[in-house]
Protein backbone atom coordinates (compact mmCIF):
# COMPACT_ATOMS: atom_id res chain seq x y z
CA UNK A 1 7.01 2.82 4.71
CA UNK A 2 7.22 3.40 1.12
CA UNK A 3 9.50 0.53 0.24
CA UNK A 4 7.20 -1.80 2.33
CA UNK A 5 4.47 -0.67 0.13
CA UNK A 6 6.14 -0.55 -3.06
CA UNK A 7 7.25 -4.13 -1.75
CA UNK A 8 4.21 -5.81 -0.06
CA UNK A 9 1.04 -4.08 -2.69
CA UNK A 10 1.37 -6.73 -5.11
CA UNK A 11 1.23 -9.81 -2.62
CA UNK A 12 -1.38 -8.25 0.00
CA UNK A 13 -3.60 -7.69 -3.22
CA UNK A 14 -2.95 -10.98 -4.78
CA UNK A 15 -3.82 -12.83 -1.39
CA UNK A 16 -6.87 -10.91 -1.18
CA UNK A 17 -7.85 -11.23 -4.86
CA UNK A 18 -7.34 -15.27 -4.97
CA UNK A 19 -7.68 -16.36 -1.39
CA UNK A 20 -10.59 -14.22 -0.68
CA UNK A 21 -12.49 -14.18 -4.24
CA UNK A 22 -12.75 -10.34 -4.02
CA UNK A 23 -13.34 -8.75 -7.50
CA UNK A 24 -10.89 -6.03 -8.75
CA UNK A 25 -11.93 -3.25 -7.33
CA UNK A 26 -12.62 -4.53 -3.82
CA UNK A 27 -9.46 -6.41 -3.50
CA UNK A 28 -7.46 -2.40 -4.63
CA UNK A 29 -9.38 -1.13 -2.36
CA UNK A 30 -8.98 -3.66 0.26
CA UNK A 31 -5.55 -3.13 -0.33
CA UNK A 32 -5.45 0.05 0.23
CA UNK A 33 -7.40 -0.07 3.45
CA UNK A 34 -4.75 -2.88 4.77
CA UNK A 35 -2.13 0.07 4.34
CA UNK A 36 -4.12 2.63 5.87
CA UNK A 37 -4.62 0.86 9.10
CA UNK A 38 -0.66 0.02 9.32
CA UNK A 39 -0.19 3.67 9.44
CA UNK A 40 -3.42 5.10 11.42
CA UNK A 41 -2.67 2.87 13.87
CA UNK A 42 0.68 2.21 13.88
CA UNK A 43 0.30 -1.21 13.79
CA UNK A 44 4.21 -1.75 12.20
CA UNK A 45 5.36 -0.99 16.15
CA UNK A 46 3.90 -4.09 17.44
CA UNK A 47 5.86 -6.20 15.23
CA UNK A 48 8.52 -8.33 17.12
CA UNK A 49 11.71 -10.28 15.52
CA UNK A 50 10.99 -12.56 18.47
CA UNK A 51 7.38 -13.58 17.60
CA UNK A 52 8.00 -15.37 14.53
CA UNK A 53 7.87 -14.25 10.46
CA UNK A 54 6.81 -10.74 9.40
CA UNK A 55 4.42 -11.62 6.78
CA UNK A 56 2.45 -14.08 9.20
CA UNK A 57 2.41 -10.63 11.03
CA UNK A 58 0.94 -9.14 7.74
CA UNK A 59 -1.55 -11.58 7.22
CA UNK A 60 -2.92 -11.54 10.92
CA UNK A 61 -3.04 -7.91 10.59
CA UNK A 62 -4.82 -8.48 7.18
CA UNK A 63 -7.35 -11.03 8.65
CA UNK A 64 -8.16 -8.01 10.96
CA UNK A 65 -9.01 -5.16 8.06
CA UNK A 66 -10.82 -7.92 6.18
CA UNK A 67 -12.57 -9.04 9.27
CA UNK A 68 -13.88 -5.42 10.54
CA UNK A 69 -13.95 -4.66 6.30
CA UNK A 70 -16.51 -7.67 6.42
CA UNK A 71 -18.61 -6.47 9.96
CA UNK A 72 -19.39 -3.20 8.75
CA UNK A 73 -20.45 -4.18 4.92
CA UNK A 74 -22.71 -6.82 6.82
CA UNK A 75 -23.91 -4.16 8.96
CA UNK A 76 -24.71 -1.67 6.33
CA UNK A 77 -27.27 -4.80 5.04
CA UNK A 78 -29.12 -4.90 8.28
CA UNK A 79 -29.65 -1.21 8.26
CA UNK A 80 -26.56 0.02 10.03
CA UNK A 81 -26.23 2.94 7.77
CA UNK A 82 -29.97 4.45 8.71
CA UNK A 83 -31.07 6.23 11.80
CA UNK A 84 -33.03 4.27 13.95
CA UNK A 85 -36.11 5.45 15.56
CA UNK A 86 -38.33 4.22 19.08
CA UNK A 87 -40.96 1.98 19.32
CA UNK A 88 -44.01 3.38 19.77
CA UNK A 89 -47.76 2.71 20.22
């Protein structure tokens, strides 16, 4: 795992960085996040010789974390992040 990092930081955050338009910051931590999930969920298992290039595997797996990275910033905007309480009269 730590030669596919030392290998695949620099690319993942580049993609992110100039693909996506994410400032510095976001894009490291982006980054980082993409990592995180390979090894939380151990996402590397699902990888197959058979099912074509590992770094289209990377970047669907990348789509993902910046999908669900996406869903909950846009959720924190519409008050995700605060406790709701009922309606009443």
């Amino acid at each position: 795992m730590e030669q596919l990092c030392r290998i695949y930081w620099y690319p993942i955050y580049a993609f992110i960085r100039r693909t996506r338009g994410y400032r510095y910051h976001d894009a490291q931590d982006l980054t980082q996040a993409f990592f995180v999930h390979l090894l939380t969920h151990e996402t590397l298992t699902r990888a197959r010789h058979e099912r074509g290039r590992f770094r289209n595997f990377l970047l669907a797996v990348l789509g993902k974390v910046l999908a669900n990275a996406k869903d909950a910033r846009e959720a924190l905007k519409r008050g995700g992040a605060g406790r709701s309480s009922p309606w009443t009269r």
